[in-house]
PDB file of N, CA and C in Angstrom:
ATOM      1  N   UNK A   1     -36.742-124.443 -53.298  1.00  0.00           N
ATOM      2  CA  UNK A   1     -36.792-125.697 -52.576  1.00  0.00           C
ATOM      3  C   UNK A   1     -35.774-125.639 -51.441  1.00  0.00           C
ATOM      4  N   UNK A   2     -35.709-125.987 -49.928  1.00  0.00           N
ATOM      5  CA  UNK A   2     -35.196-126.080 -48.791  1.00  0.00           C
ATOM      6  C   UNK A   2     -35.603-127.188 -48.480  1.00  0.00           C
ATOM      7  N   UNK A   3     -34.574-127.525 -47.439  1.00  0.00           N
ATOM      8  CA  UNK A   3     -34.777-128.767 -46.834  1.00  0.00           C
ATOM      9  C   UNK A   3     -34.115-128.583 -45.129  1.00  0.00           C
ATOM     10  N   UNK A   4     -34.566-129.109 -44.510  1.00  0.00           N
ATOM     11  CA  UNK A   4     -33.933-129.312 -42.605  1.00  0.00           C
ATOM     12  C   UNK A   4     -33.122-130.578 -42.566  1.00  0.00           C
ATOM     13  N   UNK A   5     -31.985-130.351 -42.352  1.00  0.00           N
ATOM     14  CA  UNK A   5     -31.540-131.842 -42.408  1.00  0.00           C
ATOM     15  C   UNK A   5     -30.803-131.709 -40.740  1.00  0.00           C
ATOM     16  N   UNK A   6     -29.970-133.253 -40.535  1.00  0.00           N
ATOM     17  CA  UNK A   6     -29.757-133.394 -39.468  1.00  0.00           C
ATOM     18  C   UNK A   6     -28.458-134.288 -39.444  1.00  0.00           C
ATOM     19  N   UNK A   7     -27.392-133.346 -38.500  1.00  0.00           N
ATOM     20  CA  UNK A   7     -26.440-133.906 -38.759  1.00  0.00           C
ATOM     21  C   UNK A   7     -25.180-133.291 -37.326  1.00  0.00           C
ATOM     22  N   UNK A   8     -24.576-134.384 -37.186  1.00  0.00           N
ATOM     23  CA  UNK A   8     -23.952-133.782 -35.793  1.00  0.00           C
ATOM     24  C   UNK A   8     -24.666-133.532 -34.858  1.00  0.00           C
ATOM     25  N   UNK A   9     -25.768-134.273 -34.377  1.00  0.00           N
ATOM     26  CA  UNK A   9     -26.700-133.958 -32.977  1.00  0.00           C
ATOM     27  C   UNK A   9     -27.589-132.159 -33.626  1.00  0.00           C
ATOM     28  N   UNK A  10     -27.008-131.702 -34.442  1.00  0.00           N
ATOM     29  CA  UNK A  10     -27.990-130.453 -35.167  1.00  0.00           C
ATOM     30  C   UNK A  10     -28.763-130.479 -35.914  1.00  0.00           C
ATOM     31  N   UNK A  11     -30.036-129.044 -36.225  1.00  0.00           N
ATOM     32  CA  UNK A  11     -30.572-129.648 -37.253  1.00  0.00           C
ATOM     33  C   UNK A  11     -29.978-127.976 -38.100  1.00  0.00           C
ATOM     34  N   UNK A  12     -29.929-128.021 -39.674  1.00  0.00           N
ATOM     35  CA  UNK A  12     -29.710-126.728 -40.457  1.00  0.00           C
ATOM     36  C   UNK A  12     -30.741-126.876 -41.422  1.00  0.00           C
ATOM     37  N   UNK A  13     -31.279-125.607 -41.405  1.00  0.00           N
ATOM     38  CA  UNK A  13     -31.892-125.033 -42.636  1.00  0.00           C
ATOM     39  C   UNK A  13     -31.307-124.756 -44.214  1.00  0.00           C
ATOM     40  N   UNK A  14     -31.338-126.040 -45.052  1.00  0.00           N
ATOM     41  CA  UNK A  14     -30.438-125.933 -46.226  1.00  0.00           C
ATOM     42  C   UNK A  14     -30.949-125.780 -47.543  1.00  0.00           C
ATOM     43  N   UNK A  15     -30.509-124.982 -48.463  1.00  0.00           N
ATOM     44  CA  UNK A  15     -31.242-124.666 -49.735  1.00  0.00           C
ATOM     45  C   UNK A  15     -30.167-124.965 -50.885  1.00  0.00           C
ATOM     46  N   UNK A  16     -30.069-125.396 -52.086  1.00  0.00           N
ATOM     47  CA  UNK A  16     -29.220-125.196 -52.975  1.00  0.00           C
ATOM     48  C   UNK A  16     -28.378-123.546 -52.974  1.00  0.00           C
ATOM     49  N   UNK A  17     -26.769-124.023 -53.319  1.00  0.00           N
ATOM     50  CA  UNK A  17     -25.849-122.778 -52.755  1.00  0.00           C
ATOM     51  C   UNK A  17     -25.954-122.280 -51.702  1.00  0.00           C
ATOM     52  N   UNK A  18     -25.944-122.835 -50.927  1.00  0.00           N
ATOM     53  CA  UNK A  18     -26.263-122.254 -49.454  1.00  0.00           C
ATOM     54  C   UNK A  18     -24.726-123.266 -49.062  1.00  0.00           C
ATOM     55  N   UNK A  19     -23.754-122.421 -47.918  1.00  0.00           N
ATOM     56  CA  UNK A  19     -22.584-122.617 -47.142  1.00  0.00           C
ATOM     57  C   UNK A  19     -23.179-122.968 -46.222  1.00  0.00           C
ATOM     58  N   UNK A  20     -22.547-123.931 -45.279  1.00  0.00           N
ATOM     59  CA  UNK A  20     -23.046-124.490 -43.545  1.00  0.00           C
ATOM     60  C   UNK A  20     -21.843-124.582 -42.856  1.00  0.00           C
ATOM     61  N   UNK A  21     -21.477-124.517 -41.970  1.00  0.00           N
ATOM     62  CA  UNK A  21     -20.380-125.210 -41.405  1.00  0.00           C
ATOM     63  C   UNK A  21     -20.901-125.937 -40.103  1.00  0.00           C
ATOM     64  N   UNK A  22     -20.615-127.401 -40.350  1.00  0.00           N
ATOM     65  CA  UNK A  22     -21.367-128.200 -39.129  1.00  0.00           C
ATOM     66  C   UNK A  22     -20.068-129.573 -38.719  1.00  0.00           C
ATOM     67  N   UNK A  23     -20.490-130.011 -37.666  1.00  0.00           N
ATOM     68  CA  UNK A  23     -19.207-130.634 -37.330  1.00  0.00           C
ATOM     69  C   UNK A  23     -18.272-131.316 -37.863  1.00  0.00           C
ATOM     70  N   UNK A  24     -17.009-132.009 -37.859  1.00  0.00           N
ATOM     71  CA  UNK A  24     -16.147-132.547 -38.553  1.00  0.00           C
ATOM     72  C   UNK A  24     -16.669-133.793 -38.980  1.00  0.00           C
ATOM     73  N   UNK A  25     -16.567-133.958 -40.449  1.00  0.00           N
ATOM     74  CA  UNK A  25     -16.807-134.589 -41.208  1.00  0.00           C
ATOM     75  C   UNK A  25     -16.000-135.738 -42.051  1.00  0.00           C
ATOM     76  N   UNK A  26     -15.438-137.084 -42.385  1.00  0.00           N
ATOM     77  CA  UNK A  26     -14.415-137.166 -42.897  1.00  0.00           C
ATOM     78  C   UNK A  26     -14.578-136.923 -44.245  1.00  0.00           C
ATOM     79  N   UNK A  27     -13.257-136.429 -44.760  1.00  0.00           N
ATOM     80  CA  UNK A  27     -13.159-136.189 -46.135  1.00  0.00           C
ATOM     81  C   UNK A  27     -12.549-135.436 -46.290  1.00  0.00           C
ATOM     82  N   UNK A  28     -11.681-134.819 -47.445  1.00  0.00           N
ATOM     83  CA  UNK A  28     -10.998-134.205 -48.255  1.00  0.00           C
ATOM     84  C   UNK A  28     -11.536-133.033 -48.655  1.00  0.00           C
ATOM     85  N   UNK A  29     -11.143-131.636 -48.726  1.00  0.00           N
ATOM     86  CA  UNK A  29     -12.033-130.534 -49.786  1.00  0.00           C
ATOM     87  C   UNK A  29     -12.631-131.430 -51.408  1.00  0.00           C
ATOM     88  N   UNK A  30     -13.508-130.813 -51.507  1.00  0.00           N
ATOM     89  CA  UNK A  30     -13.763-131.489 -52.922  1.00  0.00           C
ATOM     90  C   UNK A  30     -14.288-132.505 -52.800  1.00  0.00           C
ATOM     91  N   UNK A  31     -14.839-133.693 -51.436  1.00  0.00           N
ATOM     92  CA  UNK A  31     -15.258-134.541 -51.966  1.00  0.00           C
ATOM     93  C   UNK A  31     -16.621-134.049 -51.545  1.00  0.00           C
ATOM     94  N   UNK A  32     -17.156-135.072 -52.155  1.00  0.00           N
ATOM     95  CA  UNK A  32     -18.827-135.247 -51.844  1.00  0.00           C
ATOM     96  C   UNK A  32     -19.717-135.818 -50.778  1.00  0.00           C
ATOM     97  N   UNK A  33     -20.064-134.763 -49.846  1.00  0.00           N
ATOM     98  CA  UNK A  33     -21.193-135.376 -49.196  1.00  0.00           C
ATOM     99  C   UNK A  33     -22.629-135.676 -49.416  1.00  0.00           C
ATOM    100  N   UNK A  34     -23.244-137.148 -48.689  1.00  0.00           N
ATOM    101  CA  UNK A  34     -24.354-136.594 -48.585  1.00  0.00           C
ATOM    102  C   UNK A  34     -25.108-136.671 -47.364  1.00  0.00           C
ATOM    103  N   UNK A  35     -26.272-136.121 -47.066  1.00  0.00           N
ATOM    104  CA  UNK A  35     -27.186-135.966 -46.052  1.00  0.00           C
ATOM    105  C   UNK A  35     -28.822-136.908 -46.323  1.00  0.00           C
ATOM    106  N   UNK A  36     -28.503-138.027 -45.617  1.00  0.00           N
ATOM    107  CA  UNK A  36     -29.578-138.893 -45.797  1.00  0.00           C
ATOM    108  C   UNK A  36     -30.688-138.541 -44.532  1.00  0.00           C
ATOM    109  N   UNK A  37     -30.402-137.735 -43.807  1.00  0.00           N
ATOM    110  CA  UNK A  37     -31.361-137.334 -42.442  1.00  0.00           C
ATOM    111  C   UNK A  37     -32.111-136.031 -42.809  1.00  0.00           C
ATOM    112  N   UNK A  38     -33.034-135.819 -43.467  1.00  0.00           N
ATOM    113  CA  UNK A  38     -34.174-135.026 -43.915  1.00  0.00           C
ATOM    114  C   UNK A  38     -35.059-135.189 -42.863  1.00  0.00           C
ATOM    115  N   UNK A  39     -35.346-134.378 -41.979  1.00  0.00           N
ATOM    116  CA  UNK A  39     -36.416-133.800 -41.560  1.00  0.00           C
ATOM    117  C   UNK A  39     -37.661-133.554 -42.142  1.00  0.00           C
ATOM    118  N   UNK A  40     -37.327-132.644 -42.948  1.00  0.00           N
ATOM    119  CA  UNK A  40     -38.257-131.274 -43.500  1.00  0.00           C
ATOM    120  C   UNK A  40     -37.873-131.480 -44.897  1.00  0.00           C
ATOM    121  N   UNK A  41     -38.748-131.031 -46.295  1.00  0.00           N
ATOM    122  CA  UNK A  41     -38.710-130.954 -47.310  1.00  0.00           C
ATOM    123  C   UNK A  41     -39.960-130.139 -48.014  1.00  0.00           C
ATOM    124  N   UNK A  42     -39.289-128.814 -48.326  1.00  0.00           N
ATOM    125  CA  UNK A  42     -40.485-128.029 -48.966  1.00  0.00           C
ATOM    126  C   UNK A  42     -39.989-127.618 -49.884  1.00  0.00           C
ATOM    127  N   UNK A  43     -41.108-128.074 -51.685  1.00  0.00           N
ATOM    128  CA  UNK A  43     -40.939-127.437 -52.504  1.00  0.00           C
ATOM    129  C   UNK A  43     -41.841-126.990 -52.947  1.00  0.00           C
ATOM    130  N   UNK A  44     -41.952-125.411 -53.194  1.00  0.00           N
ATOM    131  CA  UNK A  44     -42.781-124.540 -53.489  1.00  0.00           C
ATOM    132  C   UNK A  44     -43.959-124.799 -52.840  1.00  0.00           C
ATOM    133  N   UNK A  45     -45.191-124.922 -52.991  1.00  0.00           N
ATOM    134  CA  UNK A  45     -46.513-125.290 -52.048  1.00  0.00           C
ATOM    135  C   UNK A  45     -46.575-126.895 -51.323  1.00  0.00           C
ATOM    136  N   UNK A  46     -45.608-127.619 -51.947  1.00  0.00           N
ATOM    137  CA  UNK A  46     -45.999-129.164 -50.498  1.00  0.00           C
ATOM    138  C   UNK A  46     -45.175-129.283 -50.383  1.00  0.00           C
ATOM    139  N   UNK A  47     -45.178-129.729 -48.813  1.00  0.00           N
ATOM    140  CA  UNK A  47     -44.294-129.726 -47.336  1.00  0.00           C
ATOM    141  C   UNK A  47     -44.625-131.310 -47.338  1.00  0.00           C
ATOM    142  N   UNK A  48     -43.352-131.663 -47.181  1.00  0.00           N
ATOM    143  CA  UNK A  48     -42.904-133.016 -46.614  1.00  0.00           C
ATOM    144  C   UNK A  48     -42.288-133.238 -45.410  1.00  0.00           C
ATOM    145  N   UNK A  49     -43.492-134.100 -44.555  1.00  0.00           N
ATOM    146  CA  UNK A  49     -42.300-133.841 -43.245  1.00  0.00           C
ATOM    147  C   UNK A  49     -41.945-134.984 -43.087  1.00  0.00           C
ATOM    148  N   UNK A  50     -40.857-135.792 -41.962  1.00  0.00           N
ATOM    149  CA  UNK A  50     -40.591-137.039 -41.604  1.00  0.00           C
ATOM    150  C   UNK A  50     -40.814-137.384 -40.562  1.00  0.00           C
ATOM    151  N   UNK A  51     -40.866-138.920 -40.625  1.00  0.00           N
ATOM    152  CA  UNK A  51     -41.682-139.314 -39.240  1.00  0.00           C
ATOM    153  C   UNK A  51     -40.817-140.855 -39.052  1.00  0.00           C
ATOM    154  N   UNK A  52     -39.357-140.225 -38.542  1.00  0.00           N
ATOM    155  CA  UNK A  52     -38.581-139.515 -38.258  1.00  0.00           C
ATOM    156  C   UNK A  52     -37.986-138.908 -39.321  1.00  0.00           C
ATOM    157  N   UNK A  53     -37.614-139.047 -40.784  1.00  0.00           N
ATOM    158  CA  UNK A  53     -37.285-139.022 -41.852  1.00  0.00           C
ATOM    159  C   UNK A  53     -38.089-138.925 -42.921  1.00  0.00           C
ATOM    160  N   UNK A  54     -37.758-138.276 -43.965  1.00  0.00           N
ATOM    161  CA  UNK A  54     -38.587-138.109 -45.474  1.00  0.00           C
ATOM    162  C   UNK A  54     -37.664-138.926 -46.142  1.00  0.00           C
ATOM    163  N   UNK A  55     -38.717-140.071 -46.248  1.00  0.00           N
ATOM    164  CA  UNK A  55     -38.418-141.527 -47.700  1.00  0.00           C
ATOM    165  C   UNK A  55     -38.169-140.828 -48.454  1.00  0.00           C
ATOM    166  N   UNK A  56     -36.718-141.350 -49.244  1.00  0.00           N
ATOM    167  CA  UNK A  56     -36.317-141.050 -50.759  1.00  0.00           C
ATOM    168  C   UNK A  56     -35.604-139.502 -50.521  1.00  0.00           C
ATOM    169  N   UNK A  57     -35.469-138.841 -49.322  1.00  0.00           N
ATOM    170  CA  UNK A  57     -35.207-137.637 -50.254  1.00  0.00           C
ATOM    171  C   UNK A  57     -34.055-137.322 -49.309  1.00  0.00           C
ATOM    172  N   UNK A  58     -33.033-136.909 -50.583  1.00  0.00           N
ATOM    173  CA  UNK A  58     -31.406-136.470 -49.540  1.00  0.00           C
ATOM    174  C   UNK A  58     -30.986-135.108 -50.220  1.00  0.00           C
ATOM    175  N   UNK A  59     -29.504-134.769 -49.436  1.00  0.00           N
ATOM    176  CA  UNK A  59     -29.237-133.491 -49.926  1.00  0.00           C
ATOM    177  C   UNK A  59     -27.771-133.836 -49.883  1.00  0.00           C
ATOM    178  N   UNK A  60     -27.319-132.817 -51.054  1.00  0.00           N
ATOM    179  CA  UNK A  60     -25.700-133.336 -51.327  1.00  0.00           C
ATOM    180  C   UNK A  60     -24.944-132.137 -51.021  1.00  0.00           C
ATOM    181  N   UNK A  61     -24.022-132.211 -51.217  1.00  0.00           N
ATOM    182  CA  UNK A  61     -22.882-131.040 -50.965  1.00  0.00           C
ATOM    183  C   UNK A  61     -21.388-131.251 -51.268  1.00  0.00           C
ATOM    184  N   UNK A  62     -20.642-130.610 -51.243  1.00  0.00           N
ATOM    185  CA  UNK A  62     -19.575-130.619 -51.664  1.00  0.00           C
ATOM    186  C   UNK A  62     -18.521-129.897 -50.239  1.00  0.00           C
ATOM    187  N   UNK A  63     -17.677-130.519 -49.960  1.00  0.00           N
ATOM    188  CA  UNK A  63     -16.786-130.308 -48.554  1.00  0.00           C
ATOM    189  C   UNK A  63     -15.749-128.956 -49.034  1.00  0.00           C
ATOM    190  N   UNK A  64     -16.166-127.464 -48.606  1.00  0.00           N
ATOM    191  CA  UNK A  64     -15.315-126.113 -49.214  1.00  0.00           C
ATOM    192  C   UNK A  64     -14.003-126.722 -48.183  1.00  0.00           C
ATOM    193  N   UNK A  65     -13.997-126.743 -47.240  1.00  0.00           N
ATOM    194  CA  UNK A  65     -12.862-126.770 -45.941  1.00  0.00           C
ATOM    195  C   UNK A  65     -12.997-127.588 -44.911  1.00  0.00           C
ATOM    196  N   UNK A  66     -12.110-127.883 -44.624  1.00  0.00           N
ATOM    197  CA  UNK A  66     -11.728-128.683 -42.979  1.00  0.00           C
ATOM    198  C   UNK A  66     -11.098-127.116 -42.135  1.00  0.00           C
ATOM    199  N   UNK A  67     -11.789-126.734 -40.661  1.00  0.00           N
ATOM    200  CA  UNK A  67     -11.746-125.980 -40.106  1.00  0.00           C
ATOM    201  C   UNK A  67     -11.720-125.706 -38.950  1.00  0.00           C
ATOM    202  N   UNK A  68     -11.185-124.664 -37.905  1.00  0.00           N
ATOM    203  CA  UNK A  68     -11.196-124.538 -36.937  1.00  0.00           C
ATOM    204  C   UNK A  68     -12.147-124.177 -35.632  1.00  0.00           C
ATOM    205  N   UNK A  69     -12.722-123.930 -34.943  1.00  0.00           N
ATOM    206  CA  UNK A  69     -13.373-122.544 -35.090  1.00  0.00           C
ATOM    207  C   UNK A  69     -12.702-121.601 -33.412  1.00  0.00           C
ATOM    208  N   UNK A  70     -13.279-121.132 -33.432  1.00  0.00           N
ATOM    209  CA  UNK A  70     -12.866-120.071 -32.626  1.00  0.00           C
ATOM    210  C   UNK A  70     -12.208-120.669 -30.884  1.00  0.00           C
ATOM    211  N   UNK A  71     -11.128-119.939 -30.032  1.00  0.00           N
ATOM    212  CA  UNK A  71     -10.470-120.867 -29.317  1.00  0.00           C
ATOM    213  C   UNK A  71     -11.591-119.978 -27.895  1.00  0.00           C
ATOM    214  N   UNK A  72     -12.213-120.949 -27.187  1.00  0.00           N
ATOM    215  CA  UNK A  72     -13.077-121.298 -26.108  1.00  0.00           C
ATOM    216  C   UNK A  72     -12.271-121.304 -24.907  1.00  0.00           C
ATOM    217  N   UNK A  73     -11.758-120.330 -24.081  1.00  0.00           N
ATOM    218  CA  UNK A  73     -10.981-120.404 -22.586  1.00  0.00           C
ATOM    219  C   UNK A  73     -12.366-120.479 -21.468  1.00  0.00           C
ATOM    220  N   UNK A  74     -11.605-121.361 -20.833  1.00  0.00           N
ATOM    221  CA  UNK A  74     -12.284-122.003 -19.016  1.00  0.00           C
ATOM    222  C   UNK A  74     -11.161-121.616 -18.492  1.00  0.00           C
ATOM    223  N   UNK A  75     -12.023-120.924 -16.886  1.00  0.00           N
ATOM    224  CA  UNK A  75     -11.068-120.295 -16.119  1.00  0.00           C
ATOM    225  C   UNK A  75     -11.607-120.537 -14.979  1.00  0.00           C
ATOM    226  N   UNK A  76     -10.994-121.366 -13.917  1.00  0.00           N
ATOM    227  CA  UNK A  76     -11.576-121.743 -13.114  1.00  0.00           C
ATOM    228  C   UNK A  76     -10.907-120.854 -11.500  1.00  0.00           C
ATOM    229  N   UNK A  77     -10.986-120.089 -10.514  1.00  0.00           N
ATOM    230  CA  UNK A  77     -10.059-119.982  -9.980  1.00  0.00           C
ATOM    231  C   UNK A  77     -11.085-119.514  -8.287  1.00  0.00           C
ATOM    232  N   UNK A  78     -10.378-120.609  -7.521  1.00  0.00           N
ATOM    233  CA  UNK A  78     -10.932-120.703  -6.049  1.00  0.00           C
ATOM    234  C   UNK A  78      -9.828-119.283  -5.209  1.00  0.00           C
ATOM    235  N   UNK A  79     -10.897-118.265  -4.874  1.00  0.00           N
ATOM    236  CA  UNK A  79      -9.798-117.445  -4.314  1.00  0.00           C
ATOM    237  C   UNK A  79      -9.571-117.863  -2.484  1.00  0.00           C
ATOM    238  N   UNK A  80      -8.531-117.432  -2.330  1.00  0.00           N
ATOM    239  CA  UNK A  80      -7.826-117.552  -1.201  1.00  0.00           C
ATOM    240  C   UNK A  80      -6.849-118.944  -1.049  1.00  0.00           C
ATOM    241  N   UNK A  81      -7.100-119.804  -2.375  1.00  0.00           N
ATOM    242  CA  UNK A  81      -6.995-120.678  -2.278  1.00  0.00           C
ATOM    243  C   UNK A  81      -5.599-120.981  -3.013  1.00  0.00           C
ATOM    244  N   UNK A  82      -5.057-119.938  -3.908  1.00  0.00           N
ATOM    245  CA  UNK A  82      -3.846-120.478  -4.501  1.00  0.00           C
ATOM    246  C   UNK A  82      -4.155-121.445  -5.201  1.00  0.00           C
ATOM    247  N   UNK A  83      -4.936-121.521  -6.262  1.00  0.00           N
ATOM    248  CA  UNK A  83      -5.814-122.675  -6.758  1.00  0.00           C
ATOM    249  C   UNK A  83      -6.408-121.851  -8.272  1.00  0.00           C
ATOM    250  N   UNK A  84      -5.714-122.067  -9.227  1.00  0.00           N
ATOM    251  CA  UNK A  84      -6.505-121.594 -10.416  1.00  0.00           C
ATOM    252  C   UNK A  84      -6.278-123.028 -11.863  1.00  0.00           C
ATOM    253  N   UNK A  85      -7.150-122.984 -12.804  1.00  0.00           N
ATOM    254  CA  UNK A  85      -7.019-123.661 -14.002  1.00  0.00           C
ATOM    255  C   UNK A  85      -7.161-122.732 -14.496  1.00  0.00           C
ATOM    256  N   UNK A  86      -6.691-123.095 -16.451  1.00  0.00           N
ATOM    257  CA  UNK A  86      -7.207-122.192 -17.277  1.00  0.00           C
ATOM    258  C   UNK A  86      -6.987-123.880 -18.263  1.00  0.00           C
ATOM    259  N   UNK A  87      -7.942-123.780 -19.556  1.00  0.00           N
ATOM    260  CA  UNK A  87      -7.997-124.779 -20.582  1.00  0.00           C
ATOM    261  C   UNK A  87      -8.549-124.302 -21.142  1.00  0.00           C
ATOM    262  N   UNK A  88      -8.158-124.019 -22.776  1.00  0.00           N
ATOM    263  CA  UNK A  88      -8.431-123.712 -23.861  1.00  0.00           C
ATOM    264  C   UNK A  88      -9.151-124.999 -24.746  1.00  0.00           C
ATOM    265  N   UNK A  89     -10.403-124.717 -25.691  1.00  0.00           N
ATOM    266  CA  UNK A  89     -10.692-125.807 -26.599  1.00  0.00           C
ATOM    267  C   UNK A  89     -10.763-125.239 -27.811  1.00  0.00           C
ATOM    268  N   UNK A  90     -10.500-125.615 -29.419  1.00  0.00           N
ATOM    269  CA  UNK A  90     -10.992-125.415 -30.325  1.00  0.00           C
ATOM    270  C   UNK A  90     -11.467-126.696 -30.589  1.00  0.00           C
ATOM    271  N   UNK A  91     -13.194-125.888 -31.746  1.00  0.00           N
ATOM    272  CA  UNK A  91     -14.012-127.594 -31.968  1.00  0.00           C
ATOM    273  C   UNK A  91     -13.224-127.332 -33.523  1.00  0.00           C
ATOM    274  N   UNK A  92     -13.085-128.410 -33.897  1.00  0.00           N
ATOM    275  CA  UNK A  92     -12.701-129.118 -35.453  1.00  0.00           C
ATOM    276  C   UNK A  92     -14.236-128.898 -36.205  1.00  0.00           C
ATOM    277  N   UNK A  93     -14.414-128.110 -37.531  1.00  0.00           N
ATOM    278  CA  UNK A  93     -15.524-128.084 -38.087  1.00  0.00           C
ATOM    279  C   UNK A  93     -15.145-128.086 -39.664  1.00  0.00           C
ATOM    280  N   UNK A  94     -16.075-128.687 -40.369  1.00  0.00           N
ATOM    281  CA  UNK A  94     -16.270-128.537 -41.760  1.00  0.00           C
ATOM    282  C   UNK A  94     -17.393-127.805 -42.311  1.00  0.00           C
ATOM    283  N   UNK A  95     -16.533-126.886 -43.284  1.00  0.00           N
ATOM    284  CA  UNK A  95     -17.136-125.915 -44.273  1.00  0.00           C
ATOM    285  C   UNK A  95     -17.753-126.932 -45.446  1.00  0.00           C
ATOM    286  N   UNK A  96     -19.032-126.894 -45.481  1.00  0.00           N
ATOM    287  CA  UNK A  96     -19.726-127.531 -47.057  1.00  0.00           C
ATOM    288  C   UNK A  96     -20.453-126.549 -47.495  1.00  0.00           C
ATOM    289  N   UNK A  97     -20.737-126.868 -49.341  1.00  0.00           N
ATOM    290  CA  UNK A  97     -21.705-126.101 -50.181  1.00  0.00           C
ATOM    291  C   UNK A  97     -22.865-126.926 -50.247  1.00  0.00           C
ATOM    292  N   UNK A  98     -23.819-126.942 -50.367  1.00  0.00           N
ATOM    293  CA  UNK A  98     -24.599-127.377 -50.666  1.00  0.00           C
ATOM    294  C   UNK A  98     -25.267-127.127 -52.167  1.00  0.00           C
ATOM    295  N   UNK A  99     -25.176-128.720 -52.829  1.00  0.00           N
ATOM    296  CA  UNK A  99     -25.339-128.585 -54.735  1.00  0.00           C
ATOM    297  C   UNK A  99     -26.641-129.067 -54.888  1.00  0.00           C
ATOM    298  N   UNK A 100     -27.247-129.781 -54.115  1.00  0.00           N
ATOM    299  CA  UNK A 100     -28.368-130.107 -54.404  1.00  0.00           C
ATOM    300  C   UNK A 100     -29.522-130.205 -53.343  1.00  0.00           C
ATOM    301  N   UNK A 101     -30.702-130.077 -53.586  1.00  0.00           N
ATOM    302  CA  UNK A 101     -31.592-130.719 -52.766  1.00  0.00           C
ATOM    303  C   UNK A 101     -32.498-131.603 -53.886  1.00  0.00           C
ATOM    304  N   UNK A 102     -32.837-132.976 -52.853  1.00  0.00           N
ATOM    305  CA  UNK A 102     -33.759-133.708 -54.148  1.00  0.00           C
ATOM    306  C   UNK A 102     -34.349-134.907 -53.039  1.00  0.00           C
TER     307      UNK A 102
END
């Protein structure tokens, strides 16, 4: 059983025990999320789709980490001009498990 859910302007392909890391989330390691934005829902031969959403059906997870991810440099620089930027971003992301689909 998999499910498409939707979360942070994304959509992920999620199955029981399956890791995601999708945008910052509030919460603590250990607590419990859930995902009420189902797309997609297939178990074994019938496909449930949503229109925008599949009634009744969510997916849970459990929050592994609060996380960083990788640091993003902009470099902007006009030559002749004596004229440069540089700005670094890291995005804030959360690590979840995923315990259920239902």
């Amino acid at each position: 059983m998999f499910a498409v859910i939707k979360t942070g302007g994304k959509q992920y392909s999620v199955a029981a025990d399956d890791e995601i890391i999708v945008m910052t989330l509030p919460g603590e390691p250990g607590d419990a999320v859930t995902f009420d934005n189902v797309l997609l829902l297939v178990d074994g031969e019938t496909t449930r789709f949503g229109a925008p959403f599949v009634e009744g059906a969510k997916v849970v997870g459990t929050i592994v980490a609060q996380e960083r991810g990788p640091k993003v440099l902009s470099f902007k620089k006009r030559r002749r001009q004596n004229s440069k930027r540089k700005r670094g971003h890291r995005q804030d992301l959360t690590r979840v498990k995923i315990t259920s689909v239902a």
